[in-house]
Protein backbone atom coordinates (compact mmCIF):
# COMPACT_ATOMS: atom_id res chain seq x y z
CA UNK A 1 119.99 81.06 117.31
CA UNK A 2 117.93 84.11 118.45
CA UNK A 3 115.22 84.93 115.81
CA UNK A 4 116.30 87.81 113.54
CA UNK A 5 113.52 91.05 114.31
CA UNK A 6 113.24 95.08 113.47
CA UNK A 7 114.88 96.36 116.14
CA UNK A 8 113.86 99.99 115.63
CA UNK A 9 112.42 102.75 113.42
CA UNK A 10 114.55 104.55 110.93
CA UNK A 11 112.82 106.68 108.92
CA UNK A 12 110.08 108.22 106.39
CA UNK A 13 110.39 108.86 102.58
CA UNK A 14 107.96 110.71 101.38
CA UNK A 15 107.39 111.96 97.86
CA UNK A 16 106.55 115.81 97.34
CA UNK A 17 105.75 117.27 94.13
CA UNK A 18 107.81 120.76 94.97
CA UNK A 19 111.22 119.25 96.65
CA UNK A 20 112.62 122.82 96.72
CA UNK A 21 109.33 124.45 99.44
CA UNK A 22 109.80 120.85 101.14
CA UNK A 23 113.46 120.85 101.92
CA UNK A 24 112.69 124.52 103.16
CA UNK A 25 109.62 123.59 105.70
CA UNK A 26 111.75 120.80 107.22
CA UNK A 27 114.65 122.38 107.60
CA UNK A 28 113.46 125.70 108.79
CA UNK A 29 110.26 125.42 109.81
CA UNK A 30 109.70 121.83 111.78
CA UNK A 31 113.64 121.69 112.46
CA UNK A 32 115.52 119.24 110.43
CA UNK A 33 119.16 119.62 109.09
CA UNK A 34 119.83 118.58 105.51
CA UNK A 35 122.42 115.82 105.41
CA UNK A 36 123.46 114.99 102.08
CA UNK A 37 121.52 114.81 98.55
CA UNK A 38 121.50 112.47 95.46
CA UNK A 39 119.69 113.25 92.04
CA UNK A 40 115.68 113.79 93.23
CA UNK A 41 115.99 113.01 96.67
CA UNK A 42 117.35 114.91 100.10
CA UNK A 43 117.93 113.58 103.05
CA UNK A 44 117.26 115.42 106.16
CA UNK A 45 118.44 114.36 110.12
CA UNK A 46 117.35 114.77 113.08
CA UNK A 47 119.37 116.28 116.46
CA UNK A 48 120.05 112.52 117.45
CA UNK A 49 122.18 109.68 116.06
CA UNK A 50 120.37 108.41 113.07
CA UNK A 51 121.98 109.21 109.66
CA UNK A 52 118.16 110.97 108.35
CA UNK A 53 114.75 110.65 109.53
CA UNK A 54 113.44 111.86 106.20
CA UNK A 55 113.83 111.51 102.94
CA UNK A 56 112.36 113.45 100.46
CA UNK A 57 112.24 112.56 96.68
CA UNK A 58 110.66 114.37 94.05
CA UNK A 59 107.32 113.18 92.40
CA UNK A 60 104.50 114.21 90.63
CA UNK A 61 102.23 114.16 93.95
CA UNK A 62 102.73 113.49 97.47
CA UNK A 63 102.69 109.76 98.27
CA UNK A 64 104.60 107.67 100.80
CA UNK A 65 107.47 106.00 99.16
CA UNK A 66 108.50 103.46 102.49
CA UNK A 67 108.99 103.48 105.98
CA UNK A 68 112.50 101.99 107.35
CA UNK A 69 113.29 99.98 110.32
CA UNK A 70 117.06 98.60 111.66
CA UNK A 71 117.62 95.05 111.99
CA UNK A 72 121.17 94.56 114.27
CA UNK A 73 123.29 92.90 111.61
CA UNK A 74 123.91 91.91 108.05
CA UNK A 75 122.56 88.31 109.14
CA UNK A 76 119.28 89.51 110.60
CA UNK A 77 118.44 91.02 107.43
CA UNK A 78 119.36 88.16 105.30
CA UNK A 79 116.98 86.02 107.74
CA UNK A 80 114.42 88.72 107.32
CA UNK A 81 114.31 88.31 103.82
CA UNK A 82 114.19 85.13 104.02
CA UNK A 83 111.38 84.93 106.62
CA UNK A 84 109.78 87.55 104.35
CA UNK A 85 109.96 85.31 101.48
CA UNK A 86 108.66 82.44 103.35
CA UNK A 87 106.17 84.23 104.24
CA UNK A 88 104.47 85.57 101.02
CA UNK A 89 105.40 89.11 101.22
CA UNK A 90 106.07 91.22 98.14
CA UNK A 91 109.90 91.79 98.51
CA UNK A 92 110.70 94.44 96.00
CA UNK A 93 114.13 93.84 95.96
CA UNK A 94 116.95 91.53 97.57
CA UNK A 95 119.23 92.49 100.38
CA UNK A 96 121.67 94.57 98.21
CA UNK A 97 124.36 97.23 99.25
CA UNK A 98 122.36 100.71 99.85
CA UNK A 99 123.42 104.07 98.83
CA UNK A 100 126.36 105.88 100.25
CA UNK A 101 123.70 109.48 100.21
CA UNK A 102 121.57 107.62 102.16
CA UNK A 103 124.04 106.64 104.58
CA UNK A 104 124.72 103.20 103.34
CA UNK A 105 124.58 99.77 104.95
CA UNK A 106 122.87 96.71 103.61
CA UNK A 107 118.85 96.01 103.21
CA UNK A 108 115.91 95.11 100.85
CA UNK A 109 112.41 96.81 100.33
CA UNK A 110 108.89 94.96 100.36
CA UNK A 111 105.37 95.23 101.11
CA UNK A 112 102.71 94.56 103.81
CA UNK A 113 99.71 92.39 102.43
CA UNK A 114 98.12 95.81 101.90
CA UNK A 115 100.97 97.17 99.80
CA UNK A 116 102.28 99.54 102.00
CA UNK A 117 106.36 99.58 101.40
CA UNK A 118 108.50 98.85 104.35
CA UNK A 119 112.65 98.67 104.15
CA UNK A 120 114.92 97.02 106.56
CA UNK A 121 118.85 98.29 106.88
CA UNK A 122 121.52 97.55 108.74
CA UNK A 123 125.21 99.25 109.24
CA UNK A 124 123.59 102.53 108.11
CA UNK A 125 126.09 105.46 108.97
CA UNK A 126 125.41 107.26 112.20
CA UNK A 127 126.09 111.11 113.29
CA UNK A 128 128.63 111.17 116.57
CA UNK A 129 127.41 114.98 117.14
CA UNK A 130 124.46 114.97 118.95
CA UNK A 131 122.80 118.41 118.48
CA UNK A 132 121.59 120.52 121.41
CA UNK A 133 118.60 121.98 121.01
CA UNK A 134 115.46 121.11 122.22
CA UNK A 135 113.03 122.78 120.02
CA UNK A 136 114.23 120.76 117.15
CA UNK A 137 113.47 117.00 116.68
CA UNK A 138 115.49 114.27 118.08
CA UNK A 139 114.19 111.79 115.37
CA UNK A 140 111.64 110.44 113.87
CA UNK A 141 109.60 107.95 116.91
CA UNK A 142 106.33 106.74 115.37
CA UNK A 143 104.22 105.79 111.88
CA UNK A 144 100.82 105.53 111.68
CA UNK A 145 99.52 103.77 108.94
CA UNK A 146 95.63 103.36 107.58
CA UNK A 147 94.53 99.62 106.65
CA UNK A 148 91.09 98.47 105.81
CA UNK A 149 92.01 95.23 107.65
CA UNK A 150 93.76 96.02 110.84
CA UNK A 151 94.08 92.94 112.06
CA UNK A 152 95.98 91.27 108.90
CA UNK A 153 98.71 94.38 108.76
CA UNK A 154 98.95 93.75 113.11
CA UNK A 155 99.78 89.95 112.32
CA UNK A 156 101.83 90.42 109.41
CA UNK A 157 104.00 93.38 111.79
CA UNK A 158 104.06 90.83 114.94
CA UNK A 159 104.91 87.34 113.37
CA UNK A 160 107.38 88.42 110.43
CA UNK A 161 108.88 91.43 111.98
CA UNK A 162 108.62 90.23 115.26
CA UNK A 163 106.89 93.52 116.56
CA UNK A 164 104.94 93.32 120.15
CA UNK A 165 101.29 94.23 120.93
CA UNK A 166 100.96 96.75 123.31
CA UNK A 167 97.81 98.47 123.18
CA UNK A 168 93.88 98.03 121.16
CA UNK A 169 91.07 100.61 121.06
CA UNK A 170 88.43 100.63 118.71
CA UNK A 171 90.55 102.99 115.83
CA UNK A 172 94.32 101.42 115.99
CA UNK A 173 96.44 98.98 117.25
CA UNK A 174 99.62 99.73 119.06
CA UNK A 175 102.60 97.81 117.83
CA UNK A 176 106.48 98.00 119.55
CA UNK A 177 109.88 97.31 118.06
CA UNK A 178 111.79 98.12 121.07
CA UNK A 179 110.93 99.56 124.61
CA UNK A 180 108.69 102.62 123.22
CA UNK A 181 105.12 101.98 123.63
CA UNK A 182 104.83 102.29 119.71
CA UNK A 183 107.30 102.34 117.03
CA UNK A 184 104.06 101.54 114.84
CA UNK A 185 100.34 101.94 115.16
CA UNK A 186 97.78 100.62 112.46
CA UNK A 187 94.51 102.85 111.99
CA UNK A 188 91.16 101.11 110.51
CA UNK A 189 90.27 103.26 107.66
CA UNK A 190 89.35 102.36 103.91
CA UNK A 191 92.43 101.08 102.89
CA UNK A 192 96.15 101.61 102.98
CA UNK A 193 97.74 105.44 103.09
CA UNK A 194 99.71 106.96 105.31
CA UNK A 195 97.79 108.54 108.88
CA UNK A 196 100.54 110.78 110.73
CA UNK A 197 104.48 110.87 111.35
CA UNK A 198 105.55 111.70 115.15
CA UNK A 199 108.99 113.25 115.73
CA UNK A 200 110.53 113.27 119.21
CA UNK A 201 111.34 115.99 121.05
CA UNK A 202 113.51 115.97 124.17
CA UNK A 203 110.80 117.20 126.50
CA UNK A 204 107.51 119.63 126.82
CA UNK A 205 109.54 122.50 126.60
CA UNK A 206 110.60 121.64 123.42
CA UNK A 207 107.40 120.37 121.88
CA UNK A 208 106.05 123.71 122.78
CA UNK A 209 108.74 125.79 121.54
CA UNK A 210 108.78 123.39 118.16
CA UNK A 211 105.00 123.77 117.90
CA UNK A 212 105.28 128.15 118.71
CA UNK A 213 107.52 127.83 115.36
CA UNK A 214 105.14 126.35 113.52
CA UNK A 215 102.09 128.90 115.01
CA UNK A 216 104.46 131.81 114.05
CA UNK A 217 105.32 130.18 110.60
CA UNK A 218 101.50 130.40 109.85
CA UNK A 219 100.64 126.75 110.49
CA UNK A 220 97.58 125.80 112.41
CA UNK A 221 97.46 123.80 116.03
CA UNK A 222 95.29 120.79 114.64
CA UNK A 223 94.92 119.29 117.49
CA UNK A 224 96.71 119.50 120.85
CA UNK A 225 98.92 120.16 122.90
CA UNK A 226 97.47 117.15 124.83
CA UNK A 227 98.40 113.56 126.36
CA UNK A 228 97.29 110.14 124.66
CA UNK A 229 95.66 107.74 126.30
CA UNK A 230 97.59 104.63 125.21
CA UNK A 231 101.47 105.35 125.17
CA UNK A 232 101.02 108.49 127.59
CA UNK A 233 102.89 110.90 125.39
CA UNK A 234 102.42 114.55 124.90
CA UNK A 235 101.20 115.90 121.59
CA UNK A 236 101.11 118.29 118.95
CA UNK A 237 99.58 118.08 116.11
CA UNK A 238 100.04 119.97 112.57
CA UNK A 239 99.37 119.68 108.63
CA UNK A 240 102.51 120.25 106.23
CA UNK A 241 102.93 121.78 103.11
CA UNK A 242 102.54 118.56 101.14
CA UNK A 243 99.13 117.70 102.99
CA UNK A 244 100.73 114.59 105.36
CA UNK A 245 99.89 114.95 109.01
CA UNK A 246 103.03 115.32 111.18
CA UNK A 247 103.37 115.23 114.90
CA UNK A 248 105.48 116.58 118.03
CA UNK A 249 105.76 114.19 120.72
CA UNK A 250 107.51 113.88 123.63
CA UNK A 251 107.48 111.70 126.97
CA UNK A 252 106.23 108.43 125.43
CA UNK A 253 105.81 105.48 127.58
CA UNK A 254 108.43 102.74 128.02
CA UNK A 255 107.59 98.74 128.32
CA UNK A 256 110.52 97.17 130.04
CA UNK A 257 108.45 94.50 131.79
CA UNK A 258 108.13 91.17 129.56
CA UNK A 259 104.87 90.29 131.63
CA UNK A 260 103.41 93.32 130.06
CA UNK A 261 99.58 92.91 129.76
CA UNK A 262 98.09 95.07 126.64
CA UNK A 263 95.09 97.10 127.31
CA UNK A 264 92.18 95.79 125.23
CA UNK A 265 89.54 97.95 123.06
CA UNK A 266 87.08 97.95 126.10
CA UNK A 267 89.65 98.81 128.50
CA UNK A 268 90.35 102.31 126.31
CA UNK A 269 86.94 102.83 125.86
CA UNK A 270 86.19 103.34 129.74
CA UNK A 271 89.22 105.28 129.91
CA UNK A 272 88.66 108.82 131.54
CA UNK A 273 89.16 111.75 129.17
CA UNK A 274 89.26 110.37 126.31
CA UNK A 275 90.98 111.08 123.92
CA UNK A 276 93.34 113.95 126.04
CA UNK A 277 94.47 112.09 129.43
CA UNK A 278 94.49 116.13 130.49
CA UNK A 279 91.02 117.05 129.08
CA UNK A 280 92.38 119.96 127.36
CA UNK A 281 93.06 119.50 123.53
CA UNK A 282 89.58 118.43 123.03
CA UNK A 283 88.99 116.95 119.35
CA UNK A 284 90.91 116.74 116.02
CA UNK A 285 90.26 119.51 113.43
CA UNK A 286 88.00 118.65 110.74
CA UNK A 287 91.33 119.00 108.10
CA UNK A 288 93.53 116.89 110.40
CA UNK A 289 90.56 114.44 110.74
CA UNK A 290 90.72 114.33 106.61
CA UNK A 291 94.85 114.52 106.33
CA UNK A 292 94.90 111.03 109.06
CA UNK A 293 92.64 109.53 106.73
CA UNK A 294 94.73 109.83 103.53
CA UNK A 295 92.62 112.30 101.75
CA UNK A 296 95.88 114.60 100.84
CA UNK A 297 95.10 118.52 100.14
CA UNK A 298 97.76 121.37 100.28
CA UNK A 299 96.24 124.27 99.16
CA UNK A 300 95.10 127.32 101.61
CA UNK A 301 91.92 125.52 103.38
CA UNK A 302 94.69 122.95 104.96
CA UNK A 303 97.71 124.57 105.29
CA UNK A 304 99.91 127.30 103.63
CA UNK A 305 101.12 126.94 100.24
CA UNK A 306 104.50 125.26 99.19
CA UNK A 307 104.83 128.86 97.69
CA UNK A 308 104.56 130.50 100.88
CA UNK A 309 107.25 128.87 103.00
CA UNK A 310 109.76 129.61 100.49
CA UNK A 311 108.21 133.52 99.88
CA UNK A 312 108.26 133.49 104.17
CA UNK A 313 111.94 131.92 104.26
CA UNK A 314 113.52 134.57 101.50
CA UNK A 315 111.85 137.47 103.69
CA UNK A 316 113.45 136.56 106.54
């Protein structure tokens, strides 16, 4: 029998303290569509297939609240929590019957040794209408997450999950699910918060149309538009209203070949143009270099006011 695995990322819940100014920055500013809500919590989608690449839940201050991956079946998740049990983790809760808001299916919550919280799902709802429009995200393609001990959190992703190494440098390791170059990268810092979300967009044209809304919407260009070094992809980089850092990427690399060979910490570190393949966004912002490292702010030094999308949004 073929060992049960994550086949793929789902989603991000996040908790925001003002769930009102949220709902209205996703939806009209970065370009998500509200799908259905339940109590404290709204769930937001994506132009592509997924039932919601977001969920947002109200809470005293902004925190991440999980990150969710699909297993292909019923019985891969049931193995996974088993494996996960076998393993040690911190399983918050069985495999149980998920709600019908959140687009049902089946799936259980737990922890990596660092306590970040992690859900697996399967038979979640899909959309059949794929959305046209290019300047919106497709879905939600990457999670960066900040560990104080990388290498734990990398071995805990590969031999439970049954993620792939694809990339080192000296700040993250590159982790796949599926054929993307990452699904999941882990960032040494001083201990476990979230870095950055990355939402796909269908190609450059769209990043940069995405990343003019944001510009005219009164959000800074942290850092970009550029091209990583490992994975290849274009970027865009911005702060939201709730202090997270939140990305626009589009063209990422795709493993196919099973003989891949990971590029080590050296390798990256001889790499021309660092850290823009293009030599053009230079470095990260001082704020964005703050945001990545979990040190949440969302007051007018970072990024507008919660207050101010909603004041921009009633004007028109």
């Amino acid at each position: 029998m073929t060992e049960a695995k994550v086949t793929a990322l789902r989603s991000i819940e996040l908790g925001v303290p003002d769930l009102e100014a949220s709902m209205e920055f996703y939806t009209s500013v970065w370009g998500l569509e509200a799908v259905t809500a339940d109590g404290d919590a709204v769930y937001l989608r994506g132009t592509g297939s997924e039932h919601h690449v977001v969920a947002l839940r109200q809470q005293p201050k902004a925190s991440l609240l999980g990150v969710h991956f699909a297993a292909s079946s019923r019985q891969a998740v049931d193995q996974l929590h088993a494996k996960a049990m076998g393993y040690g983790a911190t399983v918050i809760s069985a495999p149980i019957s998920l709600p019908g808001a959140a687009g049902g299916g089946y799936g259980f919550a737990f922890r990596t040794p660092d306590g970040q919280p992690l859900n697996i799902s399967a038979d979640v709802s899909r959309h059949t209408d794929i959305l046209q429009d290019s300047s919106r995200p497709k879905g939600l393609t990457h999670v960066v997450l900040n560990s104080a001990d990388v290498g734990k959190q990398t071995s805990f992703f590969v031999d439970l999950l049954g993620f792939k190494l694809s990339d080192s440098t000296e700040i993250m390791e590159f982790i796949r699910c599926g054929t993307d170059h990452h699904s999941v990268a882990l960032a040494r810092g001083q201990g476990p918060s979230l870095n950055h979300m990355a939402y796909e967009m269908d190609d450059i044209d769209g990043l940069m149309l995405g990343s003019g809304r944001m510009k005219r919407s009164g959000f800074n260009l942290e850092w970009g538009v550029g091209r990583h070094g490992p994975g290849n992809n274009i970027f865009s980089y911005f702060i939201e209203p709730n202090g997270f850092v939140t990305e626009y990427t589009t063209g990422m690399e795709h493993i196919e070949d099973a003989n891949y060979s990971p590029g080590t910490a050296d390798y990256w570190s001889k790499f021309p143009l660092r850290p823009c393949r293009w030599g053009m966004a230079m470095r990260p912002s001082d704020r964005i270099k703050k945001a990545m490292a979990g040190r949440l702010e969302s007051d007018a030094e970072t990024t507008p006011l919660c207050e101010d999308v909603i004041a921009r949004k009633r004007a028109g």
